[in-house]
PDB file of N, CA and C in Angstrom:
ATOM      1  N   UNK A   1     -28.922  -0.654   2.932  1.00  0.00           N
ATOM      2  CA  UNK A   1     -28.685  -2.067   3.152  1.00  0.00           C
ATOM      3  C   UNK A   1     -27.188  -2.341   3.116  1.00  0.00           C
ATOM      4  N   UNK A   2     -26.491  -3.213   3.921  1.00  0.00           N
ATOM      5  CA  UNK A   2     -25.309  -3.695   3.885  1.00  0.00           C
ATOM      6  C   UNK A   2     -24.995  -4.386   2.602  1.00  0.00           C
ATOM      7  N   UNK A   3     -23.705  -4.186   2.018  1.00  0.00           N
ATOM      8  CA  UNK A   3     -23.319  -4.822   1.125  1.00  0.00           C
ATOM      9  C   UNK A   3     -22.990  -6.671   0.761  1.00  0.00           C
ATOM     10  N   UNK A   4     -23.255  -6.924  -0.196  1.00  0.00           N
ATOM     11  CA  UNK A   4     -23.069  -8.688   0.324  1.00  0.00           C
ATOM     12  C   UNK A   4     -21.572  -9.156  -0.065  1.00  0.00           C
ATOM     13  N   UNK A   5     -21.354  -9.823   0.579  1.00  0.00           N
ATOM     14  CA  UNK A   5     -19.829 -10.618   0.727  1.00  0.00           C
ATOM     15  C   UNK A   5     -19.937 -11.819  -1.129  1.00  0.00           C
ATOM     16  N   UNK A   6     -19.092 -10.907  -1.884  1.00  0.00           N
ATOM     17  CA  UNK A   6     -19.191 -11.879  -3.009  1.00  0.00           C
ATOM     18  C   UNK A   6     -18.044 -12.504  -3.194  1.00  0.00           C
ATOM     19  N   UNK A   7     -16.919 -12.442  -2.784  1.00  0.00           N
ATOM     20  CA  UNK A   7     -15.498 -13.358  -2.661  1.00  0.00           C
ATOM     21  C   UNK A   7     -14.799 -12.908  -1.182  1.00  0.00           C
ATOM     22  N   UNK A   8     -14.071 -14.114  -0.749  1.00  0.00           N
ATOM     23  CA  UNK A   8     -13.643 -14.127   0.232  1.00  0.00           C
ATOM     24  C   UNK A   8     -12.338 -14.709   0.190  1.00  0.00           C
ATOM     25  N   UNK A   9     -11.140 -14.718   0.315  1.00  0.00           N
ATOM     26  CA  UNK A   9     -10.195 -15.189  -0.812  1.00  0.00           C
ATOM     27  C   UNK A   9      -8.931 -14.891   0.610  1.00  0.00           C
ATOM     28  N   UNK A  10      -8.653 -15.295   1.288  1.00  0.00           N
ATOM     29  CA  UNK A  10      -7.413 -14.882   2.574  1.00  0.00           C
ATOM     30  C   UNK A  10      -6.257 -15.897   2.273  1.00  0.00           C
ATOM     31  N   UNK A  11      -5.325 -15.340   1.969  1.00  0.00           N
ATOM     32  CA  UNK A  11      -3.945 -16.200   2.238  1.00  0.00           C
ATOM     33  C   UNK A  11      -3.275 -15.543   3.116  1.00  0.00           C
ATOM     34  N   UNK A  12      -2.193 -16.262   3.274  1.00  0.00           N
ATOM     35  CA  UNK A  12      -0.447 -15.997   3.888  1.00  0.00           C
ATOM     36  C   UNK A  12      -0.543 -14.424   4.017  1.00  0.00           C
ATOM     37  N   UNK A  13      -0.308 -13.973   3.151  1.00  0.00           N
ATOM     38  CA  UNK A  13       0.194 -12.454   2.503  1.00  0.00           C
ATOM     39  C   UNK A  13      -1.152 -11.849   2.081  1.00  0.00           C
ATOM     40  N   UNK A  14      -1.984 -11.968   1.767  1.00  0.00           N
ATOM     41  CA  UNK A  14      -3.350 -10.847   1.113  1.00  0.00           C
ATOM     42  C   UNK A  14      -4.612 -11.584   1.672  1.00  0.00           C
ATOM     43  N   UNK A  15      -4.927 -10.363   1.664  1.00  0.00           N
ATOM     44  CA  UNK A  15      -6.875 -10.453   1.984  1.00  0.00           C
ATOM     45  C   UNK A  15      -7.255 -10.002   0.768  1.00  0.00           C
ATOM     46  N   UNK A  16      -8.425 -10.765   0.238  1.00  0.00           N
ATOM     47  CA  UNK A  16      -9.052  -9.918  -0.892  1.00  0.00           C
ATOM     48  C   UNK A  16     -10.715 -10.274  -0.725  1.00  0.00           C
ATOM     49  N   UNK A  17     -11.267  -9.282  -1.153  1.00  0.00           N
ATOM     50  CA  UNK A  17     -13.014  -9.695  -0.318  1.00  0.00           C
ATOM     51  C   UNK A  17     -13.422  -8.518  -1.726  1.00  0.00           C
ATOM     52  N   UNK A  18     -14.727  -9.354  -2.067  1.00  0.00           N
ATOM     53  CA  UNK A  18     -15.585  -8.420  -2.930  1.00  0.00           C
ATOM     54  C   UNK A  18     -17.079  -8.519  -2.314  1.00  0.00           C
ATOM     55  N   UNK A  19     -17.491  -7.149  -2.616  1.00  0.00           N
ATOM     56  CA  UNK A  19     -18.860  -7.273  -1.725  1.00  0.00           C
ATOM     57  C   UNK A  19     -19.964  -6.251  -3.487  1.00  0.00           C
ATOM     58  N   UNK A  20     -20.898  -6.729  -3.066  1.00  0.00           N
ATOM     59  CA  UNK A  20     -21.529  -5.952  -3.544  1.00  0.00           C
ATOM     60  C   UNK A  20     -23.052  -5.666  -3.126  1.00  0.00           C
ATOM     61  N   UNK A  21     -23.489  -3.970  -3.936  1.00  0.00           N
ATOM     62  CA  UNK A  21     -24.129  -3.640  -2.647  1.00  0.00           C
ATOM     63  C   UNK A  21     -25.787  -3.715  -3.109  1.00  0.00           C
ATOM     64  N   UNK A  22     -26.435  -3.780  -2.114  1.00  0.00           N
ATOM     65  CA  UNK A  22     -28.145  -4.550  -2.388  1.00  0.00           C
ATOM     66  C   UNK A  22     -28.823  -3.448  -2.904  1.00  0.00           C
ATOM     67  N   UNK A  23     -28.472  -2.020  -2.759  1.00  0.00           N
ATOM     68  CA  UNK A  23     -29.369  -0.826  -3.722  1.00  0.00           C
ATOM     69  C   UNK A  23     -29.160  -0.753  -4.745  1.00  0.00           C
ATOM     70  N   UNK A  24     -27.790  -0.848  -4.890  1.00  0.00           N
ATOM     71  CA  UNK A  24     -27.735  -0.435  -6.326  1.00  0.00           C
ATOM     72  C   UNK A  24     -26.455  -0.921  -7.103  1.00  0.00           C
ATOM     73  N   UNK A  25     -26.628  -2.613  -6.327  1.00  0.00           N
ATOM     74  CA  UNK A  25     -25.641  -3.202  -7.015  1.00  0.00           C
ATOM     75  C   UNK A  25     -24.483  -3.256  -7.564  1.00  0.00           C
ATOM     76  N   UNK A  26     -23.978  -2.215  -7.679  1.00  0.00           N
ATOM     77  CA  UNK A  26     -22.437  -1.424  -7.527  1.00  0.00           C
ATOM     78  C   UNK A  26     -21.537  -2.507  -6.699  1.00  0.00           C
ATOM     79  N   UNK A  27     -20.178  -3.338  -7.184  1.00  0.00           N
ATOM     80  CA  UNK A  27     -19.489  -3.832  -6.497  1.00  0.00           C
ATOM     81  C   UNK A  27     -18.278  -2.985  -5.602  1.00  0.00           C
ATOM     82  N   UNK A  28     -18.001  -3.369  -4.484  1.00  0.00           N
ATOM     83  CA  UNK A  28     -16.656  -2.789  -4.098  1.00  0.00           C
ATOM     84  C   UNK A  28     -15.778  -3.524  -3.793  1.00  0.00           C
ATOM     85  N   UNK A  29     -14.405  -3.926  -4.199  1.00  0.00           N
ATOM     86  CA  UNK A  29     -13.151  -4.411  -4.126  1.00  0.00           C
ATOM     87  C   UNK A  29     -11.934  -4.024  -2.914  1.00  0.00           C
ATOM     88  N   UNK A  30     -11.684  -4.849  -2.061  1.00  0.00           N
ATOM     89  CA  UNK A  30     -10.881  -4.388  -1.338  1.00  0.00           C
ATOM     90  C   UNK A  30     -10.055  -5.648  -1.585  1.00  0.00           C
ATOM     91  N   UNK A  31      -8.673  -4.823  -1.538  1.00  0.00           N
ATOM     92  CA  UNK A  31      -7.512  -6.112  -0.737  1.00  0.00           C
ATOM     93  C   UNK A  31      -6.632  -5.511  -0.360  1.00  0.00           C
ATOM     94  N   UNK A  32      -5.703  -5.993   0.878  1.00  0.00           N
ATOM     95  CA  UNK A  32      -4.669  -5.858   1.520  1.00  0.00           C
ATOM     96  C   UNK A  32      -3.912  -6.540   1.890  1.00  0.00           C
ATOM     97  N   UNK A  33      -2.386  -6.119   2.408  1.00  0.00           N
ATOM     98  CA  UNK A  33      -1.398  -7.250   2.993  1.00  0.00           C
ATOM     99  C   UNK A  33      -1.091  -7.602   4.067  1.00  0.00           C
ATOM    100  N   UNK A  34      -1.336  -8.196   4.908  1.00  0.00           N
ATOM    101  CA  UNK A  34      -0.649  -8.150   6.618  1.00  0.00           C
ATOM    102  C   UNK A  34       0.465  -8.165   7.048  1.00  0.00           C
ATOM    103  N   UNK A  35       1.405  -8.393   5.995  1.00  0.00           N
ATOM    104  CA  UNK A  35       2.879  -8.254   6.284  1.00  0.00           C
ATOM    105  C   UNK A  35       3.307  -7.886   5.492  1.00  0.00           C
ATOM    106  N   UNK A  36       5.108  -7.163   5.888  1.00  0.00           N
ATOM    107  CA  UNK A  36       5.543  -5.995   5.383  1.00  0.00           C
ATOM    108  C   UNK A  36       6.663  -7.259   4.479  1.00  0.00           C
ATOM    109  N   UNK A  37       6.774  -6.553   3.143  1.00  0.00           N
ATOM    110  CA  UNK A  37       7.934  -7.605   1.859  1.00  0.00           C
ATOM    111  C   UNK A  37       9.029  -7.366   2.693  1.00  0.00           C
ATOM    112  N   UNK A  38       9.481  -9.110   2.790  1.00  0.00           N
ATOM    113  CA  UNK A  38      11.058  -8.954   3.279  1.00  0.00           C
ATOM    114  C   UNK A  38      12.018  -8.559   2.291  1.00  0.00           C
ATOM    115  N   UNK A  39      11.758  -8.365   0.490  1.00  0.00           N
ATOM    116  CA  UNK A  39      12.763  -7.860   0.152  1.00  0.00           C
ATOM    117  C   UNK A  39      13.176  -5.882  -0.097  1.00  0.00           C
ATOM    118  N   UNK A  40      13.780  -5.805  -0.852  1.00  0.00           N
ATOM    119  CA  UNK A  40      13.996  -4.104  -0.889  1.00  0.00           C
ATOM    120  C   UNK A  40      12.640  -4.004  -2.032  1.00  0.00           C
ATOM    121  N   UNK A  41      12.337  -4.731  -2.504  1.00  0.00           N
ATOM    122  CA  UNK A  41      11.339  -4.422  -3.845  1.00  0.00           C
ATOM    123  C   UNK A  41      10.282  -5.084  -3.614  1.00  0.00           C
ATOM    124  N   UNK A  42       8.954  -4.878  -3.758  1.00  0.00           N
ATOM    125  CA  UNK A  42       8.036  -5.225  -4.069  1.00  0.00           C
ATOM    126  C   UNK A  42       7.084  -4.634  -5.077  1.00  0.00           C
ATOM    127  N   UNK A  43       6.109  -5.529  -5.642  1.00  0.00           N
ATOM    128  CA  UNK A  43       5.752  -5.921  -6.521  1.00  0.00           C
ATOM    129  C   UNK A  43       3.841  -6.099  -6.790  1.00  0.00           C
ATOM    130  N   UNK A  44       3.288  -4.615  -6.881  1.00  0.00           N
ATOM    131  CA  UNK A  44       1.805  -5.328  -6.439  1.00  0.00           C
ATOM    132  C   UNK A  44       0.799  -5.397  -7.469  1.00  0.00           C
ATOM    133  N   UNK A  45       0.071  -6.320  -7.946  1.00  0.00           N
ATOM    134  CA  UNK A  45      -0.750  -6.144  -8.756  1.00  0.00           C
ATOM    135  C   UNK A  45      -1.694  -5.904  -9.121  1.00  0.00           C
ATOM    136  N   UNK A  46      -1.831  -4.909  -9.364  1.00  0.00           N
ATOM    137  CA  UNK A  46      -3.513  -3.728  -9.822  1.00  0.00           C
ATOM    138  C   UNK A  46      -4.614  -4.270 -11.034  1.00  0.00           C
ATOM    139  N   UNK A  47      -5.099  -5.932 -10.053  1.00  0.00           N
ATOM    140  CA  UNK A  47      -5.759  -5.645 -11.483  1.00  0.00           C
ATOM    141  C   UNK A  47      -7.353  -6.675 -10.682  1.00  0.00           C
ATOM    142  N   UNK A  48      -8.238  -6.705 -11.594  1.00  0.00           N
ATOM    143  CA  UNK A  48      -9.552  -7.540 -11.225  1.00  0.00           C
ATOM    144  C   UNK A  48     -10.254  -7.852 -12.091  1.00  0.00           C
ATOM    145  N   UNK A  49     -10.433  -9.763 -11.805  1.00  0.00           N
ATOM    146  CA  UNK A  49     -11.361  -9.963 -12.867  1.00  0.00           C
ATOM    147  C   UNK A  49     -13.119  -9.785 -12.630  1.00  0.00           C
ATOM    148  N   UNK A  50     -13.827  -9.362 -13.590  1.00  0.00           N
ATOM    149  CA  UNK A  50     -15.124  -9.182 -13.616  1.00  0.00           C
ATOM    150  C   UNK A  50     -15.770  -9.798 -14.500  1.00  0.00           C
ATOM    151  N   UNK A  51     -16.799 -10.783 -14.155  1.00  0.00           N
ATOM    152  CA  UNK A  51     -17.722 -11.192 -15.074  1.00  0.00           C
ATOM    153  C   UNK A  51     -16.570 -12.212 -16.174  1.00  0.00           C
ATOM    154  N   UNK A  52     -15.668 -12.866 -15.921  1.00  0.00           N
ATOM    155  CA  UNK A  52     -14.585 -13.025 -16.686  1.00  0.00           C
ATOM    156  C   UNK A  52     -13.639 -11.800 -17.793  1.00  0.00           C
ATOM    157  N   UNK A  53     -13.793 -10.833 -17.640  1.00  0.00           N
ATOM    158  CA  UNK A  53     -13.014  -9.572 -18.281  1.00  0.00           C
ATOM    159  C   UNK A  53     -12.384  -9.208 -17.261  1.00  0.00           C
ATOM    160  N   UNK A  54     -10.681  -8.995 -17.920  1.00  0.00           N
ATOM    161  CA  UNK A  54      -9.726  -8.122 -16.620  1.00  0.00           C
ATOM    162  C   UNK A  54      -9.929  -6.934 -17.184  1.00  0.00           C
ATOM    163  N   UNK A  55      -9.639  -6.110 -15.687  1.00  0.00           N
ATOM    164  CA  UNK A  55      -9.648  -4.900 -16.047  1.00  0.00           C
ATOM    165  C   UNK A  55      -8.417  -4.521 -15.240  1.00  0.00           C
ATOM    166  N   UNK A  56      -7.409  -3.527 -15.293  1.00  0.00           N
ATOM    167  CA  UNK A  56      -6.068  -2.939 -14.578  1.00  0.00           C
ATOM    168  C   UNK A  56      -4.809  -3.151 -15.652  1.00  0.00           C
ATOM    169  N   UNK A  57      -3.664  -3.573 -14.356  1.00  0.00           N
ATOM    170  CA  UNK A  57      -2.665  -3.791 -14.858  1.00  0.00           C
ATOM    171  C   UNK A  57      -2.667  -4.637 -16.459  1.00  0.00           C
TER     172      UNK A  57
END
């Protein structure tokens, strides 16, 4: 079975989409950026909330 769309979240700068999946309920997390940082540094943050608990950075 296809996974279900549980956040959908698109700005400016990031995509972030959580799906989770109908066998065996297992979530999967994706996000990405569509554009490249105009400065020399960037800055990304590794982290996700679940169920209200962070987990990462």
């Amino acid at each position: 079975m296809s996974p279900t769309l549980m956040l959908d979240d698109d700005s400016i700068m990031t995509h972030k989409h959580a799906f989770q999946t109908d066998d065996t309920g297992e979530f999967i997390f994706t996000w990405y950026f569509d554009q490249w940082s105009e400065s020399d540094s960037c800055v990304i943050e590794n982290s996700i909330m679940v169920n209200g608990e962070l987990f990462g950075d």
